[in-house]
N, C-alpha and C. Protein backbone atom coordinates (compact mmCIF):
# COMPACT_ATOMS: atom_id res chain seq x y z
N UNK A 1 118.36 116.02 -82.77
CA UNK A 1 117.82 114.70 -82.52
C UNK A 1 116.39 114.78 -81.99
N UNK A 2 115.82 115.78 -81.49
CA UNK A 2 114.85 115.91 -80.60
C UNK A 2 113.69 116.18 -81.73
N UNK A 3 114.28 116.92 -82.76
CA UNK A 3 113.10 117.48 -83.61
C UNK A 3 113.18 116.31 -84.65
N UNK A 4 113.82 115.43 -85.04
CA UNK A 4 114.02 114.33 -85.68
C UNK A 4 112.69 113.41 -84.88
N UNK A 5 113.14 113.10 -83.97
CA UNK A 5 111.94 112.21 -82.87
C UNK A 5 110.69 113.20 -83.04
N UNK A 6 110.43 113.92 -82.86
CA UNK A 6 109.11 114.97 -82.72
C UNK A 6 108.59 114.58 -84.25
N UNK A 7 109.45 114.89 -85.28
CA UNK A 7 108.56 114.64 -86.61
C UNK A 7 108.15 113.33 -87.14
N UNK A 8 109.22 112.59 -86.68
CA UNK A 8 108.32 110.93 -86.70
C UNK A 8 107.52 110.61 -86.19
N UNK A 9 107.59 111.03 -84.84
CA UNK A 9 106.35 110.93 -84.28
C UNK A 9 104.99 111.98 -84.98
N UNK A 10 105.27 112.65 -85.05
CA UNK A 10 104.24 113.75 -86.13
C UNK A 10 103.62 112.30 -87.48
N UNK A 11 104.64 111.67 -88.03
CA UNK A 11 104.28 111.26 -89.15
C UNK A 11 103.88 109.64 -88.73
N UNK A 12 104.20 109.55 -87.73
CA UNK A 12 103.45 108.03 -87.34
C UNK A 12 102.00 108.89 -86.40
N UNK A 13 101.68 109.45 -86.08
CA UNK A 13 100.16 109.72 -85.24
C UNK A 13 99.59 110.27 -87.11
N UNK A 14 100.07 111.16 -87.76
CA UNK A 14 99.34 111.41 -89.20
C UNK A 14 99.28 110.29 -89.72
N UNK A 15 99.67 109.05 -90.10
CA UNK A 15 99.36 108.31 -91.22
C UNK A 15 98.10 107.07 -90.22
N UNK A 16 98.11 107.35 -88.96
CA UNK A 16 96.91 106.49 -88.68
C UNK A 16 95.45 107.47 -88.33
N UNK A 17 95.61 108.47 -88.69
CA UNK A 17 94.79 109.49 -88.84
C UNK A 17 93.94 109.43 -89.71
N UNK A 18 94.57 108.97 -90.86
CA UNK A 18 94.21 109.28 -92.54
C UNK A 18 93.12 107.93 -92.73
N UNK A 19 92.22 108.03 -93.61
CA UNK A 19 91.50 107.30 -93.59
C UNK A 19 92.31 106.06 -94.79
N UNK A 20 92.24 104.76 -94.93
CA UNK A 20 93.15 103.37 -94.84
C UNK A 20 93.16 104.20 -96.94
N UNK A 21 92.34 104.60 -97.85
CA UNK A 21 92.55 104.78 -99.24
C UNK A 21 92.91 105.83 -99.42
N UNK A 22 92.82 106.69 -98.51
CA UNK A 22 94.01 108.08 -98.74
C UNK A 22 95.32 107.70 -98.41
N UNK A 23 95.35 106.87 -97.69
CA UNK A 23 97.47 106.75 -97.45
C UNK A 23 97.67 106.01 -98.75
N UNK A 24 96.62 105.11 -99.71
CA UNK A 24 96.95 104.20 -100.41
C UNK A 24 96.55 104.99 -102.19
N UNK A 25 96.46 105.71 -101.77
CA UNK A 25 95.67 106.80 -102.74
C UNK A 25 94.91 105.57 -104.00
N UNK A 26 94.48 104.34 -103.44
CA UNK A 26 93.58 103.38 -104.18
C UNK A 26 91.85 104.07 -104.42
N UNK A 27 91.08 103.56 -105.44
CA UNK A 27 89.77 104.04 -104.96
C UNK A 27 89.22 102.74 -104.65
N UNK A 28 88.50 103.08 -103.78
CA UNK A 28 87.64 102.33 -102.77
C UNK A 28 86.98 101.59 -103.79
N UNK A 29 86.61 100.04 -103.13
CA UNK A 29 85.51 99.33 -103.65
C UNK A 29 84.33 99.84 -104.28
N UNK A 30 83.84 98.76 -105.00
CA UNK A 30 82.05 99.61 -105.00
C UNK A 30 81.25 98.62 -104.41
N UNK A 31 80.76 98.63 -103.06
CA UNK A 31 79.73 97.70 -102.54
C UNK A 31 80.30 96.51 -102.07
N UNK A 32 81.43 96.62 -102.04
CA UNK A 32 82.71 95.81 -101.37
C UNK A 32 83.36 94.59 -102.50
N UNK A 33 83.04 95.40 -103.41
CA UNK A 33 83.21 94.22 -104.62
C UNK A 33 84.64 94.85 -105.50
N UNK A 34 85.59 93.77 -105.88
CA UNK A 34 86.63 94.23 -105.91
C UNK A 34 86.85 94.78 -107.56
N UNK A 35 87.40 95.88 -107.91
CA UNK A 35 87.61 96.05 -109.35
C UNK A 35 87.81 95.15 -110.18
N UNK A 36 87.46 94.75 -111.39
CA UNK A 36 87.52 93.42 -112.36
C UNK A 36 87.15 92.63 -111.54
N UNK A 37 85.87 92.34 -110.91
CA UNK A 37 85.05 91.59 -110.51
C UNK A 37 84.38 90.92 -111.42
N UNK A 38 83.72 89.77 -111.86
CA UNK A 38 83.08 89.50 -113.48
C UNK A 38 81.65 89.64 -112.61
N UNK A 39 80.84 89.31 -113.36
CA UNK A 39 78.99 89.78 -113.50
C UNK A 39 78.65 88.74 -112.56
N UNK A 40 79.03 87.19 -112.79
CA UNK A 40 78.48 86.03 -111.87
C UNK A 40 78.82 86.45 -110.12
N UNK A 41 79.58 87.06 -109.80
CA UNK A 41 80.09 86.89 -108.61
C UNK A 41 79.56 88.53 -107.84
N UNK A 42 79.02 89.25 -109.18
CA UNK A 42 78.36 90.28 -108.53
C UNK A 42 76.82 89.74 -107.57
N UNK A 43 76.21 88.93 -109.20
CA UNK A 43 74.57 88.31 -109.07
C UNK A 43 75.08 87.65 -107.44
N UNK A 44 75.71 86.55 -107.79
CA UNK A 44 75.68 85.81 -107.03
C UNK A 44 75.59 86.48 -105.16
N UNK A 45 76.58 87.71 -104.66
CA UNK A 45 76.59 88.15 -103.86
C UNK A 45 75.89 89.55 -103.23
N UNK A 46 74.87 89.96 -104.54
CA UNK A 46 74.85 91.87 -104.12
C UNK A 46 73.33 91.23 -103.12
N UNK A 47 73.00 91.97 -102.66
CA UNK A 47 71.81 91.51 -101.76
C UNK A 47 70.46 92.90 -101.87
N UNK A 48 70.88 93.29 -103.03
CA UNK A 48 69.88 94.40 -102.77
C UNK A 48 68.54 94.19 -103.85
N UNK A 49 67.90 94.52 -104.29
CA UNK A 49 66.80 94.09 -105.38
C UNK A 49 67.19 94.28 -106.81
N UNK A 50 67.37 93.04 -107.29
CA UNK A 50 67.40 93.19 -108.75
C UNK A 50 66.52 93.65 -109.63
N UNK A 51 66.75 94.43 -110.67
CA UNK A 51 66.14 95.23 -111.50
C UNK A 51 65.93 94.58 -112.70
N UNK A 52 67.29 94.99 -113.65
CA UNK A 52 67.46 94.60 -114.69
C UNK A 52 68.87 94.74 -115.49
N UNK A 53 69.06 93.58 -116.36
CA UNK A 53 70.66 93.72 -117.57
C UNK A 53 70.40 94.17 -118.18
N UNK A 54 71.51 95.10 -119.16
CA UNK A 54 71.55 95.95 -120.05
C UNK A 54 73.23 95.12 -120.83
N UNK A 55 72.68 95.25 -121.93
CA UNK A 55 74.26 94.59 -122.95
C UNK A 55 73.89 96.07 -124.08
N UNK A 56 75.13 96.23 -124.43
CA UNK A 56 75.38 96.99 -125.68
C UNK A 56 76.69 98.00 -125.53
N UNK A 57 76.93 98.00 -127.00
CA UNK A 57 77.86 99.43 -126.84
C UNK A 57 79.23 98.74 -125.86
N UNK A 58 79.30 97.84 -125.93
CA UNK A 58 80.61 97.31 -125.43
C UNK A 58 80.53 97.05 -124.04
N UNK A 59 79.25 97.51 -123.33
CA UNK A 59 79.20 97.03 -121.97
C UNK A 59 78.19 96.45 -121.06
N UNK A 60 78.02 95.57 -120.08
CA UNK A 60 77.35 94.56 -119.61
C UNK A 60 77.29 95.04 -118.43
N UNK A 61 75.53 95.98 -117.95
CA UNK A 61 75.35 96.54 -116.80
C UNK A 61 74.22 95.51 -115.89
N UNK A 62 74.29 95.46 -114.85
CA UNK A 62 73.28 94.84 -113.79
C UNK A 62 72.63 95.84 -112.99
N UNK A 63 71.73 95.78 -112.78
CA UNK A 63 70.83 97.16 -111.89
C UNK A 63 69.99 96.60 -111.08
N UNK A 64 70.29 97.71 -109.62
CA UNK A 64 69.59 97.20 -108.70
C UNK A 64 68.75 98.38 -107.95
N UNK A 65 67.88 97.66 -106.75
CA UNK A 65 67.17 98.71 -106.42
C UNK A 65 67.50 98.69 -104.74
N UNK A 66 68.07 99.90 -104.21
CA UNK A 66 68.90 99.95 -102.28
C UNK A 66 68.81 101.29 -102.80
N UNK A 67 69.55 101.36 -101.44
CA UNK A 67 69.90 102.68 -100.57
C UNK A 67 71.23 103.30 -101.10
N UNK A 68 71.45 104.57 -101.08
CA UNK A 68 72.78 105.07 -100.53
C UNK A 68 72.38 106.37 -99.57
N UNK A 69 73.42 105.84 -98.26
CA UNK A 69 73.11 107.20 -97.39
C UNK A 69 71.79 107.48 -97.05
N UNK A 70 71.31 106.17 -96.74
CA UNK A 70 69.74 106.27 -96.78
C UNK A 70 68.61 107.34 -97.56
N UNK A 71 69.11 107.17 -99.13
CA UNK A 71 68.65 107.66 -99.87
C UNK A 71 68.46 106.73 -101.11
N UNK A 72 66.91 106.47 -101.07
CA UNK A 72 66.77 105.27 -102.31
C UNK A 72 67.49 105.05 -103.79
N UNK A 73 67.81 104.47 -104.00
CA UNK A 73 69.25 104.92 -105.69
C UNK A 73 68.57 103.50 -106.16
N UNK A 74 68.97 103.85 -107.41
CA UNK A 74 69.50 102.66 -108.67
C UNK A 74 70.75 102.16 -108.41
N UNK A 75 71.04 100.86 -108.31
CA UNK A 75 72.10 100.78 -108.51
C UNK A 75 72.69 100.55 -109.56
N UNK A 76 73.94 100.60 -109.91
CA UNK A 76 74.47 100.01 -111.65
C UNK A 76 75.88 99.65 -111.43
N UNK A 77 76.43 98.28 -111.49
CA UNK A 77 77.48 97.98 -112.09
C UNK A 77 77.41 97.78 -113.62
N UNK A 78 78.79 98.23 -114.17
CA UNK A 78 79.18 98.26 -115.05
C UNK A 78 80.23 97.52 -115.52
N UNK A 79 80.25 96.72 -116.41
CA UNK A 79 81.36 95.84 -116.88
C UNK A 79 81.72 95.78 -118.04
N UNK A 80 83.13 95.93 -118.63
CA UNK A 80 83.75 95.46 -120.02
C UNK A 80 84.47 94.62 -120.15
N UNK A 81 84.66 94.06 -121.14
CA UNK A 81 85.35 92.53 -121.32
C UNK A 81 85.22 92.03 -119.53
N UNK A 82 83.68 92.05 -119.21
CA UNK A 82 83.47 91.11 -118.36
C UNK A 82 83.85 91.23 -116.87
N UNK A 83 84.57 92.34 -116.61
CA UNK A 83 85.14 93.02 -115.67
C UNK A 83 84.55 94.53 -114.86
N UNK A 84 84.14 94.23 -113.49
CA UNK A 84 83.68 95.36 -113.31
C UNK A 84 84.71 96.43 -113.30
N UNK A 85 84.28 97.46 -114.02
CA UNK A 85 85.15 98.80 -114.03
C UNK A 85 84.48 100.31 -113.63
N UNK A 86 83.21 99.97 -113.22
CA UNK A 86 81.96 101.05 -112.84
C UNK A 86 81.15 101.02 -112.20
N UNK A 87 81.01 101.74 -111.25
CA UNK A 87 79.69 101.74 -110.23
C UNK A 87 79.02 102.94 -110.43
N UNK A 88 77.83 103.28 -110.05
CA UNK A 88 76.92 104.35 -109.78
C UNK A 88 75.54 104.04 -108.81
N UNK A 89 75.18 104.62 -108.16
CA UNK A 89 74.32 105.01 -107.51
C UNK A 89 73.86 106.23 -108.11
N UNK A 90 72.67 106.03 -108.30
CA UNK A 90 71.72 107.16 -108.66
C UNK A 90 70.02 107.88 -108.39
N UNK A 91 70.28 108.98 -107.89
CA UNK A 91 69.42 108.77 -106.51
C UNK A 91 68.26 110.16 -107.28
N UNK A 92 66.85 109.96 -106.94
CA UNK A 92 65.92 110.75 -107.25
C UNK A 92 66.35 111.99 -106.32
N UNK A 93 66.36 112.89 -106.56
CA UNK A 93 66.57 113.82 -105.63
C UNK A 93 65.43 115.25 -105.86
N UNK A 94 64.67 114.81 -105.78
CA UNK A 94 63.36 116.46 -106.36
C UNK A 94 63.60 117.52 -104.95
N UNK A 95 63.09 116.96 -103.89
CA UNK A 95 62.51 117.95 -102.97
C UNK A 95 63.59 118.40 -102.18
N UNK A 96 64.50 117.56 -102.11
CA UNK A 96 65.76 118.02 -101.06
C UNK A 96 67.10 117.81 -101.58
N UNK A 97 66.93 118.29 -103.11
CA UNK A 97 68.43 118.29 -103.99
C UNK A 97 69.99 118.82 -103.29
N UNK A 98 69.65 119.93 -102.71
CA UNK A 98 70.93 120.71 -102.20
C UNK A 98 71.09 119.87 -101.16
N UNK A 99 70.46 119.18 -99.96
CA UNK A 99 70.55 118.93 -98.66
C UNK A 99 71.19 117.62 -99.27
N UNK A 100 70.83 116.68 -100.10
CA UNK A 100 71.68 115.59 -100.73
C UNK A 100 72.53 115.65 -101.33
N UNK A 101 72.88 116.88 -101.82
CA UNK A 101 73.74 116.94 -102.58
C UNK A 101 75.29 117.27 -101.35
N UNK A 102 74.85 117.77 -100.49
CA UNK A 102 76.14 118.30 -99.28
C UNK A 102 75.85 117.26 -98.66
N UNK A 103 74.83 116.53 -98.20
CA UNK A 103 75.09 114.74 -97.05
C UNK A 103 76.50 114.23 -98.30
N UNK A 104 76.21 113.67 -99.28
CA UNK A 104 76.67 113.04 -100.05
C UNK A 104 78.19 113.54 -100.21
N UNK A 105 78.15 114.70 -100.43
CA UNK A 105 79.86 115.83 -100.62
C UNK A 105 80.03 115.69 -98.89
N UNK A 106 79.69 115.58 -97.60
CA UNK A 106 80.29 115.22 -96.61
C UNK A 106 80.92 114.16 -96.37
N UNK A 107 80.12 113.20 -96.83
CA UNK A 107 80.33 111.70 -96.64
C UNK A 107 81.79 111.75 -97.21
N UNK A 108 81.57 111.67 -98.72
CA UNK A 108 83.14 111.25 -99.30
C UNK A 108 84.21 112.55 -98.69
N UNK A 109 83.68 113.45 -98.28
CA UNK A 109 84.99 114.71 -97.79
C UNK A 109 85.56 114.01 -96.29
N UNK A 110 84.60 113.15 -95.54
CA UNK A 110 84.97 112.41 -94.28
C UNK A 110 85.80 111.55 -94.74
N UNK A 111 85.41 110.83 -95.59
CA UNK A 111 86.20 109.36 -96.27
C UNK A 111 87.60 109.36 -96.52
N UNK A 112 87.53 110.36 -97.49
CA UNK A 112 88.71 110.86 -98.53
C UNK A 112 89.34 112.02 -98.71
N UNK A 113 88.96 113.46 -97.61
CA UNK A 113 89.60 114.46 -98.19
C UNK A 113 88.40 115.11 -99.05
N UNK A 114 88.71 116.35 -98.92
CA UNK A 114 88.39 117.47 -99.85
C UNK A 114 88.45 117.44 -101.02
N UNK A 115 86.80 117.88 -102.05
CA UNK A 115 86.89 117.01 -103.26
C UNK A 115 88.20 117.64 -103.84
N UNK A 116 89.21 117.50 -104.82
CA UNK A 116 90.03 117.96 -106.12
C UNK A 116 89.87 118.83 -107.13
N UNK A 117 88.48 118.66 -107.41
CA UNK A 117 87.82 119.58 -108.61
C UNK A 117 86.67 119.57 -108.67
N UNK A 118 86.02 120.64 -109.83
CA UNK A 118 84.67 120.58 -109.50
C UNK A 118 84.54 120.86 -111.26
N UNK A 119 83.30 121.09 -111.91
CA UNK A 119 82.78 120.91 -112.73
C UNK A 119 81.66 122.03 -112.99
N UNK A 120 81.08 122.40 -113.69
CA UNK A 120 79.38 123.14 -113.95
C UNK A 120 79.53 123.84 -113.71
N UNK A 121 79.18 123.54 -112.47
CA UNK A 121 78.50 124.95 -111.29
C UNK A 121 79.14 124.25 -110.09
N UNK A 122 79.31 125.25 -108.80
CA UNK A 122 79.25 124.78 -107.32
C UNK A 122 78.08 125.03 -106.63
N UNK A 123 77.57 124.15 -105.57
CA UNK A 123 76.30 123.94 -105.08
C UNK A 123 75.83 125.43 -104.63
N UNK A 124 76.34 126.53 -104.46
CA UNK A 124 76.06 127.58 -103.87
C UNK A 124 75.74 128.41 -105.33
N UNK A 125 76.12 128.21 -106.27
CA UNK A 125 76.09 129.43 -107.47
C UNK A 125 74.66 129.59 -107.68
N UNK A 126 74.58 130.76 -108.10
CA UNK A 126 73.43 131.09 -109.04
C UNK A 126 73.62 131.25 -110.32
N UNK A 127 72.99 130.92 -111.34
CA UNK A 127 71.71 129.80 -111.68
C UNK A 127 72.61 128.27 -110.93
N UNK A 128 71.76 127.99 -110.74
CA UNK A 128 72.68 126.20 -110.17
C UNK A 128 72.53 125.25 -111.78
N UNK A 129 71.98 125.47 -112.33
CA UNK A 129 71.23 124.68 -114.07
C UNK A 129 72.09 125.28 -114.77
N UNK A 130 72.86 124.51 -115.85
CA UNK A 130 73.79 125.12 -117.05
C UNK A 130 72.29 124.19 -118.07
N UNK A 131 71.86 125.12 -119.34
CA UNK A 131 71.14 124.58 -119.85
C UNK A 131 72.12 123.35 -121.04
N UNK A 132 71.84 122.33 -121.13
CA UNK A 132 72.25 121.41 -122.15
C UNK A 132 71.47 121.31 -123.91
N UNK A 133 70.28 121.38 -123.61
CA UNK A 133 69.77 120.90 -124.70
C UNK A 133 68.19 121.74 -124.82
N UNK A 134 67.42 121.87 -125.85
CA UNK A 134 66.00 122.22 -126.03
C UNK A 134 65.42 121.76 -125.51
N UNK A 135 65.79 119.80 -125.21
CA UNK A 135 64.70 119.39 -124.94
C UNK A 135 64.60 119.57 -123.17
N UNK A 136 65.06 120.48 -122.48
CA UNK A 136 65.00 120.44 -120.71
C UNK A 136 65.88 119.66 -120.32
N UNK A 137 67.06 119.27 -120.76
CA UNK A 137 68.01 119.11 -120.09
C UNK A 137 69.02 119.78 -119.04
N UNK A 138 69.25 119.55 -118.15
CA UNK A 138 70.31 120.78 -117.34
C UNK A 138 71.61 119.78 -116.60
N UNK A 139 72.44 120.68 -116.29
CA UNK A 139 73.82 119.76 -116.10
C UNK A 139 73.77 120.62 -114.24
N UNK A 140 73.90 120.54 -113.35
CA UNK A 140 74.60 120.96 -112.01
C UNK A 140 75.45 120.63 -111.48
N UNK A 141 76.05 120.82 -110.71
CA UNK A 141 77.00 120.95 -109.55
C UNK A 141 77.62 119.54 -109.85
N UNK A 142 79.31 119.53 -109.96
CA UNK A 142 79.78 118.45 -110.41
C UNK A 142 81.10 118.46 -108.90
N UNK A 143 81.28 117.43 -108.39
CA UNK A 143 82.63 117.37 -107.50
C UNK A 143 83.40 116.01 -107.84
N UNK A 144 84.94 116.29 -107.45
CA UNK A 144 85.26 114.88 -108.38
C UNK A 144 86.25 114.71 -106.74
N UNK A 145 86.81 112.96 -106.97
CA UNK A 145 87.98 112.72 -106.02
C UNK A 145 88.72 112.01 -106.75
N UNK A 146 89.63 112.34 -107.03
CA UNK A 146 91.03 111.83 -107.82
C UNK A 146 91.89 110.53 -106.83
N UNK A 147 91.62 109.33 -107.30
CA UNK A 147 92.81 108.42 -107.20
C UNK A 147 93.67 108.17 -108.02
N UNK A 148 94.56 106.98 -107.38
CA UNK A 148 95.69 106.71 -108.27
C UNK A 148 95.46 105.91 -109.39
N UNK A 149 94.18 104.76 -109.31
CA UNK A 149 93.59 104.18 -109.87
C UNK A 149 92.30 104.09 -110.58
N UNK A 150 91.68 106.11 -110.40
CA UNK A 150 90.19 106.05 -110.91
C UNK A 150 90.08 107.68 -110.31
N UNK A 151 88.36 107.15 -109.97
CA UNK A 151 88.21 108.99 -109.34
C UNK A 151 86.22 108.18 -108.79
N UNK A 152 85.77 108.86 -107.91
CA UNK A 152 84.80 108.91 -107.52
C UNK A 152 84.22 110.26 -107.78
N UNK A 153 83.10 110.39 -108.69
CA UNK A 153 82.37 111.76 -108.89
C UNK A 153 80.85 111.70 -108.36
N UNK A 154 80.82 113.21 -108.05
CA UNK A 154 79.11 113.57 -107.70
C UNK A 154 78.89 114.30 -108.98
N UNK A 155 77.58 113.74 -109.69
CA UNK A 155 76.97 114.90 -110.93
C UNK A 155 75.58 115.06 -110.82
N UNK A 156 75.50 116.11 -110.86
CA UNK A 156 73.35 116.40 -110.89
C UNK A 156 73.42 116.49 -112.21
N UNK A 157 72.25 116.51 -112.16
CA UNK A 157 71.30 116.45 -113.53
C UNK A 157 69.84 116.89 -113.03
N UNK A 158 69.10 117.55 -114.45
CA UNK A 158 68.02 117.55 -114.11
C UNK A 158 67.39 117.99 -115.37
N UNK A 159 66.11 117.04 -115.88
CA UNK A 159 65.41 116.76 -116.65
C UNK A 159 63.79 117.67 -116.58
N UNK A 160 63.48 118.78 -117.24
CA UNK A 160 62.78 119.38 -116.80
C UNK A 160 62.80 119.75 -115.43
N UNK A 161 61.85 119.23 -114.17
CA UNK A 161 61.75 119.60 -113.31
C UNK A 161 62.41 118.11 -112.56
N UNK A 162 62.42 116.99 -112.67
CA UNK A 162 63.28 115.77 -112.20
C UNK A 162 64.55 116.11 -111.98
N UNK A 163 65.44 116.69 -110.70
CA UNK A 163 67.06 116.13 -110.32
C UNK A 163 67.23 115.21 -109.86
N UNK A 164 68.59 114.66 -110.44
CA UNK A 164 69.12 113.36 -110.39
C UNK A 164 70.64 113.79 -109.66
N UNK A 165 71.00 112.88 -108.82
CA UNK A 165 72.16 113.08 -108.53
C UNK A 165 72.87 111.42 -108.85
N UNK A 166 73.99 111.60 -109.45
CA UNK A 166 74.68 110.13 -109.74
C UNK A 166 75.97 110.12 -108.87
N UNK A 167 76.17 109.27 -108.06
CA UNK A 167 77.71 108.73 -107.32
C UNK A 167 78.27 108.34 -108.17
N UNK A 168 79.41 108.27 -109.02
CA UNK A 168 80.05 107.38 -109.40
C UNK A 168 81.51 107.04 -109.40
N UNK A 169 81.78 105.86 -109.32
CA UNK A 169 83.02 105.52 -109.06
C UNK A 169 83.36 104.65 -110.70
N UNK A 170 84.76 104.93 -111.13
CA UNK A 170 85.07 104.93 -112.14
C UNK A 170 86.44 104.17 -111.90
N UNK A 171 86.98 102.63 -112.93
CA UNK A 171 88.29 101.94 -112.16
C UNK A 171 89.37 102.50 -113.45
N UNK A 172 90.51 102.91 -113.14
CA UNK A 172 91.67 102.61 -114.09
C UNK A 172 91.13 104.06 -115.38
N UNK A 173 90.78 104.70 -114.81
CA UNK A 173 90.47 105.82 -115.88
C UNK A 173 90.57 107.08 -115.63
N UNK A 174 91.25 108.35 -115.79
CA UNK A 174 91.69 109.70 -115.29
C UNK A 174 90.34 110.44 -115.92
N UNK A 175 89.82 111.39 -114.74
CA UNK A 175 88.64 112.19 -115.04
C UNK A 175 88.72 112.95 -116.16
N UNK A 176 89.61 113.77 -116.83
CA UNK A 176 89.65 114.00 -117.91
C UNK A 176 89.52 113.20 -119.23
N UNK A 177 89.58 111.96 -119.14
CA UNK A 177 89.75 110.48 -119.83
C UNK A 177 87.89 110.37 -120.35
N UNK A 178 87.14 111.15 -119.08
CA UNK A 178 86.04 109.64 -118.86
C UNK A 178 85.03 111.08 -119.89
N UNK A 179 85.06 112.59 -119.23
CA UNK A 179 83.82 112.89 -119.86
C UNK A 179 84.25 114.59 -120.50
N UNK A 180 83.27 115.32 -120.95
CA UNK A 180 84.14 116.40 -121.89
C UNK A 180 83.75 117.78 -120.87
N UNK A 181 83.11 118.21 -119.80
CA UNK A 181 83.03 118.70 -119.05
C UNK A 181 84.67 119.36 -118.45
N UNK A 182 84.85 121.37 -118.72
CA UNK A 182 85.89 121.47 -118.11
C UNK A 182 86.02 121.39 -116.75
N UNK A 183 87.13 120.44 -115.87
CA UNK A 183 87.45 120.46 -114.76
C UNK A 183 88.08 121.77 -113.98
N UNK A 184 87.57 122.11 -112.84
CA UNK A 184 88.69 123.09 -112.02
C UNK A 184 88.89 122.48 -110.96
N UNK A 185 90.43 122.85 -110.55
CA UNK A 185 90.61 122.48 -109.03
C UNK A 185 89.91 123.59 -108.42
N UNK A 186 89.60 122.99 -106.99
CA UNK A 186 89.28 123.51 -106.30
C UNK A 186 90.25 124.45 -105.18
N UNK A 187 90.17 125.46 -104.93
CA UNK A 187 90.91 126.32 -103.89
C UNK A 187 90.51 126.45 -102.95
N UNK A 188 91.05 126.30 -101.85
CA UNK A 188 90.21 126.00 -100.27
C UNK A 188 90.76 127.55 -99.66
């Protein structure tokens, strides 16, 4: 009876531990805006600087210009049949790529747990650049977080000498689903 009481108690102090979308294994909002959100109710509420719309190819993006992590980004919702199903933040990153690239892999490792998988390269490898293309394309350091309902990924990029790092949060779609990049779990 004693170790019965001891482990409930174990499992009631752990589940208020956990941060509120890991017990729910949901993925988090994007910008507090709820999945299948439509486009009017984005305009109407985002408060950061509007950019510009993009239509085609089946989808209806809005772009803005803020912060993430006090790091200047693009913003981009993404919508199909009218429904947000995509966020990204996408942030210039030239001079202090690695140091953004681990703020950013802390943040969501505080949030959510230890990323799931990784992609490319890991931020420590040498070469950190998988070459893509002739024309100076390069792919880096990829980390993913697996929900029940999506996945939040970190991906660099880098265009000649320009790295890019993109946040993105993805609704109702399994990471293997979204891009052709092989996944590994990660081993801690």
């Amino acid at each position: 009876m004693k170790t019965l009481k001891i482990f409930l108690l174990f499992i009631f102090i752990t589940s208020f531990s956990l941060p509120q979308n890991v017990k729910e294994k949901r993925l988090p909002l994007f910008r507090d805006f709820e999945w299948n959100t439509n486009p009017e109710t984005v305009k109407d509420k985002e408060t950061s600087r509007y950019l510009q719309t993009f239509s085609g190819f089946g989808v209806y993006a809005l772009s803005y210009r803020g912060e993430f992590l006090g790091i200047s980004s693009r913003i981009d919702f993404s919508f199909k049949d009218s429904l947000l199903v995509e966020g990204s933040y996408i942030l210039r990153s030239d001079l202090s790529y690695k140091n953004d690239f681990i703020k950013i892999r802390d943040y969501f490792s505080k949030q959510y747990g230890k990323p799931k998988y990784w992609a490319i390269r890991k931020i420590n490898d040498a070469p950190l650049w998988i070459k893509e293309t002739d024309l100076g394309t390069f792919r880096g350091p990829e980390l993913f977080w697996e929900f029940d309902d999506g996945f939040i990924a970190i991906q660099s990029s880098k265009y000649i000498e320009d790295i890019t790092i993109t946040v993105l949060y993805v609704y109702d779609k399994k990471i293997n689903d979204y891009g052709s990049a092989d996944v590994f779990i990660i081993n801690y």
